[in-house]
PDB file of N, CA and C in Angstrom:
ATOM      1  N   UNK A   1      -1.944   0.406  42.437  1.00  0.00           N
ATOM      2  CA  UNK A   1      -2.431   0.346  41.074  1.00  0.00           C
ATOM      3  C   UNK A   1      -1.313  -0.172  40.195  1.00  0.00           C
ATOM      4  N   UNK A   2      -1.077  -1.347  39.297  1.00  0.00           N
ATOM      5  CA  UNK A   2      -0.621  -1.466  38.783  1.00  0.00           C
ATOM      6  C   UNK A   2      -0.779  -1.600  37.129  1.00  0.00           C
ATOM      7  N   UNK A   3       0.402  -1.907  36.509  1.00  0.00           N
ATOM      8  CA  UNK A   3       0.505  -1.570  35.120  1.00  0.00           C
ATOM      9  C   UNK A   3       1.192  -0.208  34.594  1.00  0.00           C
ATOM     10  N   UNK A   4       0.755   0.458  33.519  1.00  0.00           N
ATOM     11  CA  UNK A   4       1.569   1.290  33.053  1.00  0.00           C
ATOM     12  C   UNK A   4       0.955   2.816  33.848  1.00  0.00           C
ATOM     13  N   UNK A   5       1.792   3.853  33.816  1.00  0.00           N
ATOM     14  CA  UNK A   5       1.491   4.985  34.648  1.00  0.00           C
ATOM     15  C   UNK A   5       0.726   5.581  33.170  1.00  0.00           C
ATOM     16  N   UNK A   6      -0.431   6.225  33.359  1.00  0.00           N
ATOM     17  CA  UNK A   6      -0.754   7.468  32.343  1.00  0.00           C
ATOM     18  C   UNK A   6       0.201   8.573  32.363  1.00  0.00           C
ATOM     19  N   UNK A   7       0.035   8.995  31.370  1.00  0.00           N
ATOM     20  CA  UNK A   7       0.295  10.780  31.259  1.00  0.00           C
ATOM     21  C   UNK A   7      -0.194  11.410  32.288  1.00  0.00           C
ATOM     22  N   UNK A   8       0.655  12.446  31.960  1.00  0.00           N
ATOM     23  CA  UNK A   8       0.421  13.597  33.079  1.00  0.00           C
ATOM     24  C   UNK A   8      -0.871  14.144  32.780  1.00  0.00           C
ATOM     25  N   UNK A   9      -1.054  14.768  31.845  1.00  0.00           N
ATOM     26  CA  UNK A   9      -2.087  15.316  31.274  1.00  0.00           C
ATOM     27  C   UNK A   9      -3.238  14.560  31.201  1.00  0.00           C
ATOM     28  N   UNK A  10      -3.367  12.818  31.231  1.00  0.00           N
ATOM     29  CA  UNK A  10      -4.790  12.183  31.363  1.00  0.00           C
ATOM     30  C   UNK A  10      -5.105  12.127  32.980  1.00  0.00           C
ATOM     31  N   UNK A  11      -3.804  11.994  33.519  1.00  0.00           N
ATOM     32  CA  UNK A  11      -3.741  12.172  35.255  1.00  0.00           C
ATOM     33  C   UNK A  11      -4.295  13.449  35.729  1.00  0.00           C
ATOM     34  N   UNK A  12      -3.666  14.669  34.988  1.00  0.00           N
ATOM     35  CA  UNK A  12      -4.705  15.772  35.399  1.00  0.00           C
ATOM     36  C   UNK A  12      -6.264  16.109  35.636  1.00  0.00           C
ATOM     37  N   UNK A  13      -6.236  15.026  34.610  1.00  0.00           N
ATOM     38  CA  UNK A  13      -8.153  15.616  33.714  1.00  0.00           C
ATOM     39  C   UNK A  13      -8.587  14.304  34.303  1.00  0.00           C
ATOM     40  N   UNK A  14      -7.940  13.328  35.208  1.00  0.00           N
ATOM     41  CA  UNK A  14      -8.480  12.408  35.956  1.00  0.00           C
ATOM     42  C   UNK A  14      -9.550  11.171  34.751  1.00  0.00           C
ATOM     43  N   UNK A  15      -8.603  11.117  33.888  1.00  0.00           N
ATOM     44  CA  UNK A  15      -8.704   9.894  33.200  1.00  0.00           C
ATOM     45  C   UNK A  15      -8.292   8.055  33.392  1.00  0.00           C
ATOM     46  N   UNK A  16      -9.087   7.807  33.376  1.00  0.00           N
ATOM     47  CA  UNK A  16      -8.630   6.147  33.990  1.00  0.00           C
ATOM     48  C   UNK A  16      -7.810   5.356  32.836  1.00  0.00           C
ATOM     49  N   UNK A  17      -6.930   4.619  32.841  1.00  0.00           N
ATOM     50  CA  UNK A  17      -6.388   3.735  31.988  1.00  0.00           C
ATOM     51  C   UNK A  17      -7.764   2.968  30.813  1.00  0.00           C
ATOM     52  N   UNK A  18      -8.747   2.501  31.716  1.00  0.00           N
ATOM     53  CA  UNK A  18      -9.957   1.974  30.440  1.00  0.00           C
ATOM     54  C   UNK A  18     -10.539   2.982  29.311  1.00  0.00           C
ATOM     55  N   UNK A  19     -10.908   4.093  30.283  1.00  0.00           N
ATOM     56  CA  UNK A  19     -11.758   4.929  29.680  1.00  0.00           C
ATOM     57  C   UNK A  19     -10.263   5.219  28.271  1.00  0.00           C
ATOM     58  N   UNK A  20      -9.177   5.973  28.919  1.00  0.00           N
ATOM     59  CA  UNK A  20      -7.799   6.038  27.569  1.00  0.00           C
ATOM     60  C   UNK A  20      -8.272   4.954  26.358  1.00  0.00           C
ATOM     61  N   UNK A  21      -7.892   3.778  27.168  1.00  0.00           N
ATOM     62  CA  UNK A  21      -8.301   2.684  25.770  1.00  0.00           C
ATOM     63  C   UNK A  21      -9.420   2.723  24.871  1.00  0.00           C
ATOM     64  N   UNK A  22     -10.296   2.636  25.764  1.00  0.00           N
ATOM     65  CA  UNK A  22     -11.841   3.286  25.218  1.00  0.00           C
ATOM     66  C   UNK A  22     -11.663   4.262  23.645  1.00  0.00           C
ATOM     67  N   UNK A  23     -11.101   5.330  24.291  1.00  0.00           N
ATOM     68  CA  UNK A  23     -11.040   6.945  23.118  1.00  0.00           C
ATOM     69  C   UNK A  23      -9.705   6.016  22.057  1.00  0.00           C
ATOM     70  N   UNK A  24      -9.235   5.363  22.294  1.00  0.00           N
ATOM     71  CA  UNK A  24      -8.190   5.146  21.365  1.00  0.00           C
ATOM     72  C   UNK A  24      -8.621   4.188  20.064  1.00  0.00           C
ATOM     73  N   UNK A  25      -9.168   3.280  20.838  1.00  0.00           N
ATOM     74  CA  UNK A  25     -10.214   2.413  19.512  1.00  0.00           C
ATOM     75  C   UNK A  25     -11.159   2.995  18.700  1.00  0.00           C
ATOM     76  N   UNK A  26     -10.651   2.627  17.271  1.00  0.00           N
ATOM     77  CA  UNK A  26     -12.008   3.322  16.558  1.00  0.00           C
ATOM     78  C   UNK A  26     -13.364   2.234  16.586  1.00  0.00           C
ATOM     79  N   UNK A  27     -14.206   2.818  15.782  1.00  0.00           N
ATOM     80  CA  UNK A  27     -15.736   2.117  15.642  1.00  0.00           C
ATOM     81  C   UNK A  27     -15.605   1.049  15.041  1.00  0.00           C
ATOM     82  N   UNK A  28     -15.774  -0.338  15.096  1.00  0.00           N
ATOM     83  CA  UNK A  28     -16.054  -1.259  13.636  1.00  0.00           C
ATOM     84  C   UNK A  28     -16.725  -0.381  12.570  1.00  0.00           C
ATOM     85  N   UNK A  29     -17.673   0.518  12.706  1.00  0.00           N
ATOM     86  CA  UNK A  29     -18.465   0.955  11.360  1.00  0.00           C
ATOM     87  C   UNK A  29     -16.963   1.984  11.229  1.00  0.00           C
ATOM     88  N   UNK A  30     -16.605   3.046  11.619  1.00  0.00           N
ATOM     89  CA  UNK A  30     -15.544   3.285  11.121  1.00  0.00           C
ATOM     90  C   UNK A  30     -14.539   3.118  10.366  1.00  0.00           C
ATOM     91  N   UNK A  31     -14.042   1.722  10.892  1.00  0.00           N
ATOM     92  CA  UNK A  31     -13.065   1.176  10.157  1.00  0.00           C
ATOM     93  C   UNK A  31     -13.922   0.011   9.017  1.00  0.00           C
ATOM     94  N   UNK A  32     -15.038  -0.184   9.183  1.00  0.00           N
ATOM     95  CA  UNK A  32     -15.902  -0.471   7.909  1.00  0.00           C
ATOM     96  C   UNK A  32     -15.756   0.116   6.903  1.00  0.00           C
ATOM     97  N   UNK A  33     -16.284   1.025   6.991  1.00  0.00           N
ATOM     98  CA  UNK A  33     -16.384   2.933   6.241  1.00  0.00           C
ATOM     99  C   UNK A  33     -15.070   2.819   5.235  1.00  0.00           C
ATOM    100  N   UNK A  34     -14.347   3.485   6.172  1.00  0.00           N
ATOM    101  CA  UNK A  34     -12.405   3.303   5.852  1.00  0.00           C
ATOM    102  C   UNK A  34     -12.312   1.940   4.345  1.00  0.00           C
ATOM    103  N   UNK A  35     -12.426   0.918   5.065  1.00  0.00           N
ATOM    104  CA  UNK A  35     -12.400  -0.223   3.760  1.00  0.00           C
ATOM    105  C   UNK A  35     -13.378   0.017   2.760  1.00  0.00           C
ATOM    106  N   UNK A  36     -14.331   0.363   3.173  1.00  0.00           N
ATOM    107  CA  UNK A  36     -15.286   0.390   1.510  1.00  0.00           C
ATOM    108  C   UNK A  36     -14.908   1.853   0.939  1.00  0.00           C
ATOM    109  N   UNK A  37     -14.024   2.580   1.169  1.00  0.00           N
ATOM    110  CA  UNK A  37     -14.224   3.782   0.518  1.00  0.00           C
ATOM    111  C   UNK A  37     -12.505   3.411  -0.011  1.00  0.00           C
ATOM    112  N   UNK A  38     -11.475   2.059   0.144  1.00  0.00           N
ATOM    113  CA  UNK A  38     -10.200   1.668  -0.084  1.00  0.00           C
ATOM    114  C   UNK A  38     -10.962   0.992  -1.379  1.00  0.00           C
ATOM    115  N   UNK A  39     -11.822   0.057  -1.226  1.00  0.00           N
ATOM    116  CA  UNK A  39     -12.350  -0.732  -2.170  1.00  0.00           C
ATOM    117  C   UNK A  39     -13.110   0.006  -3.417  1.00  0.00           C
ATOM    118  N   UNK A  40     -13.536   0.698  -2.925  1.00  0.00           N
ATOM    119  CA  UNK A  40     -14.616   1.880  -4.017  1.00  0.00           C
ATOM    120  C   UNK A  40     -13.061   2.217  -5.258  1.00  0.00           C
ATOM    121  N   UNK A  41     -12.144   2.778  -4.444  1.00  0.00           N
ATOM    122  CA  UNK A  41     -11.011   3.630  -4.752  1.00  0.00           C
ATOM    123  C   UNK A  41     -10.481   2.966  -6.139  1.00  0.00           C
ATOM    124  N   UNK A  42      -9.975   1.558  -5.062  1.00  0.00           N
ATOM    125  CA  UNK A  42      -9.443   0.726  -5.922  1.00  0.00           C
ATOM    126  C   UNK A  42      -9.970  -0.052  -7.320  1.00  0.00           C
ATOM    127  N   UNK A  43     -11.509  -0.183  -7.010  1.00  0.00           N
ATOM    128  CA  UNK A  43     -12.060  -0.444  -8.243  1.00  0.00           C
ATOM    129  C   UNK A  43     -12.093   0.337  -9.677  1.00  0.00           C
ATOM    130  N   UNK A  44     -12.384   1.813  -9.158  1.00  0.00           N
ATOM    131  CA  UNK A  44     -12.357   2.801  -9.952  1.00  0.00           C
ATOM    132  C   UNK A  44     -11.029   2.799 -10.982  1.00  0.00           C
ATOM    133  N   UNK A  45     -10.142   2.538  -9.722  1.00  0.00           N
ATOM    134  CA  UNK A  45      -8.721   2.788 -10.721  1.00  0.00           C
ATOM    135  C   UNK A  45      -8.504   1.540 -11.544  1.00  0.00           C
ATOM    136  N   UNK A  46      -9.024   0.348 -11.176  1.00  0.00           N
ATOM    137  CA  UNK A  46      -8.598  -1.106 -11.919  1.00  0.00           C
ATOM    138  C   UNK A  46      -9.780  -0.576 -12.758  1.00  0.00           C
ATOM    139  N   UNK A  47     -10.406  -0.055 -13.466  1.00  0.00           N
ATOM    140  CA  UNK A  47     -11.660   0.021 -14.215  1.00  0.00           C
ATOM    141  C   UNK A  47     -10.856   1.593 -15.318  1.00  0.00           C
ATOM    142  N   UNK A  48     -10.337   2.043 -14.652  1.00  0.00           N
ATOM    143  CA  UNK A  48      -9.614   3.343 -15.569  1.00  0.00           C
ATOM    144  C   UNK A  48     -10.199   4.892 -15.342  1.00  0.00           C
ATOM    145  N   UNK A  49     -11.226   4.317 -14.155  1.00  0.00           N
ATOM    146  CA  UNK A  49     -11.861   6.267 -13.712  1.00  0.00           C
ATOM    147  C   UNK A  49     -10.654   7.023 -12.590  1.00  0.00           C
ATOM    148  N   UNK A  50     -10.346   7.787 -13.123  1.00  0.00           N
ATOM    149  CA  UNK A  50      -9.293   8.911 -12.632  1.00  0.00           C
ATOM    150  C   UNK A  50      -9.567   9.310 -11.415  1.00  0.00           C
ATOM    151  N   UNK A  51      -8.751   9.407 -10.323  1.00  0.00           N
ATOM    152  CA  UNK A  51      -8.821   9.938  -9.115  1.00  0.00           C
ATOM    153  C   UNK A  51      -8.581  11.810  -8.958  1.00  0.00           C
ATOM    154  N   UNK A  52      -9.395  12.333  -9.216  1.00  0.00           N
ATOM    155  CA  UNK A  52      -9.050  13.734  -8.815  1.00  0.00           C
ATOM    156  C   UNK A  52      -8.334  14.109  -7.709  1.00  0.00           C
ATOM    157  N   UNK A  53      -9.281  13.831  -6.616  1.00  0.00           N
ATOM    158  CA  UNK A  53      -8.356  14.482  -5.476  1.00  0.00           C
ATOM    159  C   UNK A  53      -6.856  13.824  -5.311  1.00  0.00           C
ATOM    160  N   UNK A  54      -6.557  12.980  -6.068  1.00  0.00           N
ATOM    161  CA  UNK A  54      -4.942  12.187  -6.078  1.00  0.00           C
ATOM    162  C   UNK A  54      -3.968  12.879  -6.875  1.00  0.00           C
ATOM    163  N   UNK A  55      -4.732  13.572  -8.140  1.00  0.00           N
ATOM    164  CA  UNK A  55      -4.205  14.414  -8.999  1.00  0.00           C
ATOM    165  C   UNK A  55      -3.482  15.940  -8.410  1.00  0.00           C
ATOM    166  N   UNK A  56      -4.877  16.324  -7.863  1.00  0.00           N
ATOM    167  CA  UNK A  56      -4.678  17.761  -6.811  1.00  0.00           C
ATOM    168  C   UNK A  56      -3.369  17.274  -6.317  1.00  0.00           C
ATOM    169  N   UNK A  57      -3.331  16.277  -4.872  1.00  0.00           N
ATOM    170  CA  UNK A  57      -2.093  16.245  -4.278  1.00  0.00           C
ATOM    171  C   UNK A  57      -1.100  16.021  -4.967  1.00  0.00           C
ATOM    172  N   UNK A  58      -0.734  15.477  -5.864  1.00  0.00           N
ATOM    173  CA  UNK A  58       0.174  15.265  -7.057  1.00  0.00           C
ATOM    174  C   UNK A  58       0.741  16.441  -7.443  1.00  0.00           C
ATOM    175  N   UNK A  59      -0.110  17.275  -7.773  1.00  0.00           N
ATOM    176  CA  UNK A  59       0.222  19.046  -8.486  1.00  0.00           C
ATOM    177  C   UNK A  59       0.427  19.103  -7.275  1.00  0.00           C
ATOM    178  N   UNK A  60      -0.377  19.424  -5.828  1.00  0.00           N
ATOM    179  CA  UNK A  60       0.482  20.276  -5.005  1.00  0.00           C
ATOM    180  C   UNK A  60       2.038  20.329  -4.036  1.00  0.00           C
ATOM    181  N   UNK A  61       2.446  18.851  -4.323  1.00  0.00           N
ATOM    182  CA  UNK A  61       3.543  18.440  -3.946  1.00  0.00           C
ATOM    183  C   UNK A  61       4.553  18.261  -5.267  1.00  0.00           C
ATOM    184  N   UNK A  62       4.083  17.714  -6.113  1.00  0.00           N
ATOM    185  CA  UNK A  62       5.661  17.751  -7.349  1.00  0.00           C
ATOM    186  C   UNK A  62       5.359  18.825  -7.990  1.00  0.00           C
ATOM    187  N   UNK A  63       4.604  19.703  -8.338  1.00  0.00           N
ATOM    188  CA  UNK A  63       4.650  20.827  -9.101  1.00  0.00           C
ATOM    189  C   UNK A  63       4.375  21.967  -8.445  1.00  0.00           C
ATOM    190  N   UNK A  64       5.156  22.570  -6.829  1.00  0.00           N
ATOM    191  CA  UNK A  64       4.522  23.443  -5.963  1.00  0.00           C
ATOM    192  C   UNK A  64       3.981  25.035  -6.805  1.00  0.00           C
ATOM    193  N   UNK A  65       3.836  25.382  -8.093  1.00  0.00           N
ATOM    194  CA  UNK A  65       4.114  26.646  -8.618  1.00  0.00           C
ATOM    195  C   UNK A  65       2.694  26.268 -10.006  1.00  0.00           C
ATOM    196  N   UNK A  66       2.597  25.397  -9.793  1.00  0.00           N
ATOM    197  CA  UNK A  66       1.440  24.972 -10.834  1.00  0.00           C
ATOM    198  C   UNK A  66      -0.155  25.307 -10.727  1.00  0.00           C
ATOM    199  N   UNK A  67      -0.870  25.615 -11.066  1.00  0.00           N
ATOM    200  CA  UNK A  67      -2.350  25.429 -10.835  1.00  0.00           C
ATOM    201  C   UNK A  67      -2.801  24.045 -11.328  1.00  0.00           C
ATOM    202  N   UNK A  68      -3.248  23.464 -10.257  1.00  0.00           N
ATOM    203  CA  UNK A  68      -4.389  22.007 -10.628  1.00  0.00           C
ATOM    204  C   UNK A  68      -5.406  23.029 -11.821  1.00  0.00           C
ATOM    205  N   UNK A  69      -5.327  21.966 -12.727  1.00  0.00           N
ATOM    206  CA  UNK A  69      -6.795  21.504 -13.498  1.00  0.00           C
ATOM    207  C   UNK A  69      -7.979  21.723 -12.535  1.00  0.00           C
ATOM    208  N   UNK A  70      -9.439  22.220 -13.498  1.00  0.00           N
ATOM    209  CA  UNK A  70     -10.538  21.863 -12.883  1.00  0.00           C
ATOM    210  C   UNK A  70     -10.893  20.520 -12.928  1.00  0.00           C
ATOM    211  N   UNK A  71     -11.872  20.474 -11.951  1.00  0.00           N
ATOM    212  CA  UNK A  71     -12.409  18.912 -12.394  1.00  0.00           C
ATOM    213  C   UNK A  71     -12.929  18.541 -13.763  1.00  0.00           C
ATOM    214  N   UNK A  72     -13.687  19.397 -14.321  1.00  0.00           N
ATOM    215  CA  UNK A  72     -14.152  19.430 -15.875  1.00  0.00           C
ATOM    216  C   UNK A  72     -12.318  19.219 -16.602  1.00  0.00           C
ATOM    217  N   UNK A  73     -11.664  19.980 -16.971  1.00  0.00           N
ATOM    218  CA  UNK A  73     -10.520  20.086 -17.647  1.00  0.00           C
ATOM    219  C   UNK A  73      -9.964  18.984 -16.985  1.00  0.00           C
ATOM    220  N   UNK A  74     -10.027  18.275 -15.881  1.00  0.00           N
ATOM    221  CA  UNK A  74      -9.311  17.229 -15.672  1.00  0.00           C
ATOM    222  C   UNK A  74      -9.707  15.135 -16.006  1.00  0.00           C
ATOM    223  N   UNK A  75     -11.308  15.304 -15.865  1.00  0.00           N
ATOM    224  CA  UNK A  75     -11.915  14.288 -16.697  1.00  0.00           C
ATOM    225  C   UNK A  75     -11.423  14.830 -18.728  1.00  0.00           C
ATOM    226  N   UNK A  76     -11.635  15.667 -19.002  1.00  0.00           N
ATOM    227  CA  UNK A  76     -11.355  15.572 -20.610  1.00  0.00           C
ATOM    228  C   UNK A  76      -9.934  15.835 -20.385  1.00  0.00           C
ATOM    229  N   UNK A  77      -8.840  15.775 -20.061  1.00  0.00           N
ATOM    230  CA  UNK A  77      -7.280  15.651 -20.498  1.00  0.00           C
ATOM    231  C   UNK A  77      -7.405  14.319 -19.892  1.00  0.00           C
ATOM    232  N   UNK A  78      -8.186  13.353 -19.027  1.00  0.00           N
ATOM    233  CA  UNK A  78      -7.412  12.147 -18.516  1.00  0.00           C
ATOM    234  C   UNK A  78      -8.429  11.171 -19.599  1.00  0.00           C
ATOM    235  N   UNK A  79      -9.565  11.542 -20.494  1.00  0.00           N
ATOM    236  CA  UNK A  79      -9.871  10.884 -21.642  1.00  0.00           C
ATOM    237  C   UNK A  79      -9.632  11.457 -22.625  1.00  0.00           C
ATOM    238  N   UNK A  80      -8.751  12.175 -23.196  1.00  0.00           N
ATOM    239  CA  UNK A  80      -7.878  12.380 -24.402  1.00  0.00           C
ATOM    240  C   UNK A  80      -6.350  11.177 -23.739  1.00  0.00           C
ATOM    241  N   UNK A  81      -6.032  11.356 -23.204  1.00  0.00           N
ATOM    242  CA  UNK A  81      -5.065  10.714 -22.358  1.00  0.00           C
ATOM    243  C   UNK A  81      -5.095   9.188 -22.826  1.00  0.00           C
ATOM    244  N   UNK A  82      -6.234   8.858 -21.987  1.00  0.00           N
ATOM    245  CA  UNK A  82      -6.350   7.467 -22.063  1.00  0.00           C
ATOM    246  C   UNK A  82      -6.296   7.025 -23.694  1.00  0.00           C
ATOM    247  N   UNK A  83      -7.376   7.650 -24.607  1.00  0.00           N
ATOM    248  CA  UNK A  83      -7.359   7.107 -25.577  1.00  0.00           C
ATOM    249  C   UNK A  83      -6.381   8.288 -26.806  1.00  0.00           C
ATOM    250  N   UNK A  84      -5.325   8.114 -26.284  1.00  0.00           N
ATOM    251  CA  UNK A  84      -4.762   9.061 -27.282  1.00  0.00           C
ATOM    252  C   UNK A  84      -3.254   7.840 -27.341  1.00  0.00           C
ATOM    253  N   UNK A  85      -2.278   8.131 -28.404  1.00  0.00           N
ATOM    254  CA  UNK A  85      -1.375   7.337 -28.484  1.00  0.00           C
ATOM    255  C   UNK A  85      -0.187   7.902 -28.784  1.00  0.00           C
ATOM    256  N   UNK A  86       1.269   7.218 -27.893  1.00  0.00           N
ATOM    257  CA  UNK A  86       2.363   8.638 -27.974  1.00  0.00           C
ATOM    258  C   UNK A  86       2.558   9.741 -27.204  1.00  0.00           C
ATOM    259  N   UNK A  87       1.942   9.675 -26.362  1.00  0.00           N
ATOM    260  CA  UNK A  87       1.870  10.897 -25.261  1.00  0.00           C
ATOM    261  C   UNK A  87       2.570  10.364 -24.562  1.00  0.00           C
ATOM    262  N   UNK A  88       3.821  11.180 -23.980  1.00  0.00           N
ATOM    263  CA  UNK A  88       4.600  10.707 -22.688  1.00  0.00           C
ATOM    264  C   UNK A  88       3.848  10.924 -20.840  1.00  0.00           C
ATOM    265  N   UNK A  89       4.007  10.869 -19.807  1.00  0.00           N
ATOM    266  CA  UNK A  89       3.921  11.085 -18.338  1.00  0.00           C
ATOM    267  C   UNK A  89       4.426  12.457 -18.053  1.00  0.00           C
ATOM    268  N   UNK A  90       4.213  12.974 -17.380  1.00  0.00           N
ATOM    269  CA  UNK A  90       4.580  14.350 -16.527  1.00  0.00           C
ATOM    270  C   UNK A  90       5.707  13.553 -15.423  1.00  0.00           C
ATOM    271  N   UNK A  91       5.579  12.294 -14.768  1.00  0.00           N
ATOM    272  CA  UNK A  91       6.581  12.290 -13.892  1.00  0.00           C
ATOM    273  C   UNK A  91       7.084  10.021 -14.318  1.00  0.00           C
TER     274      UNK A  91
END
């Protein structure tokens, strides 16, 4: 048999080199999926609608001691925000 040796562990469970490749590739609709939900993302933000769940990770990594905003309290501070003038950034 040549080519590369598997793992021990796919050798155990009597896995073939194809079938490995097989599980390693994702779906075209998958990686479809993946891009339209990059594109969705990106529009939103070139358009000025606020990413929540980007916010969350934001608070939970630079501010570990903080409570995130609700989603309600976080759409009305990011449109006072937007249209307010003189307000500095948090980071």
């Amino acid at each position: 048999m040549g080519g590369a040796r598997l793992p021990a562990a796919d050798r155990a469970r009597g896995r073939s080199a194809g079938r490995r490749a097989r599980m390693s590739r994702r779906a075209p609709i998958a990686r479809l999926a993946d891009a339209w939900r990059w594109l969705a993302r990106t529009a939103r933000l070139a358009v000025g609608v606020p990413d929540y769940a980007a916010y969350v990770a934001h608070v939970r990594k630079a501010h570990p001691g903080r409570t995130p905003m609700t989603p309600g309290e976080f759409a009305r501070e990011r449109m006072s925000a937007r249209y307010a003038r003189g307000r500095g950034r948090c980071c």
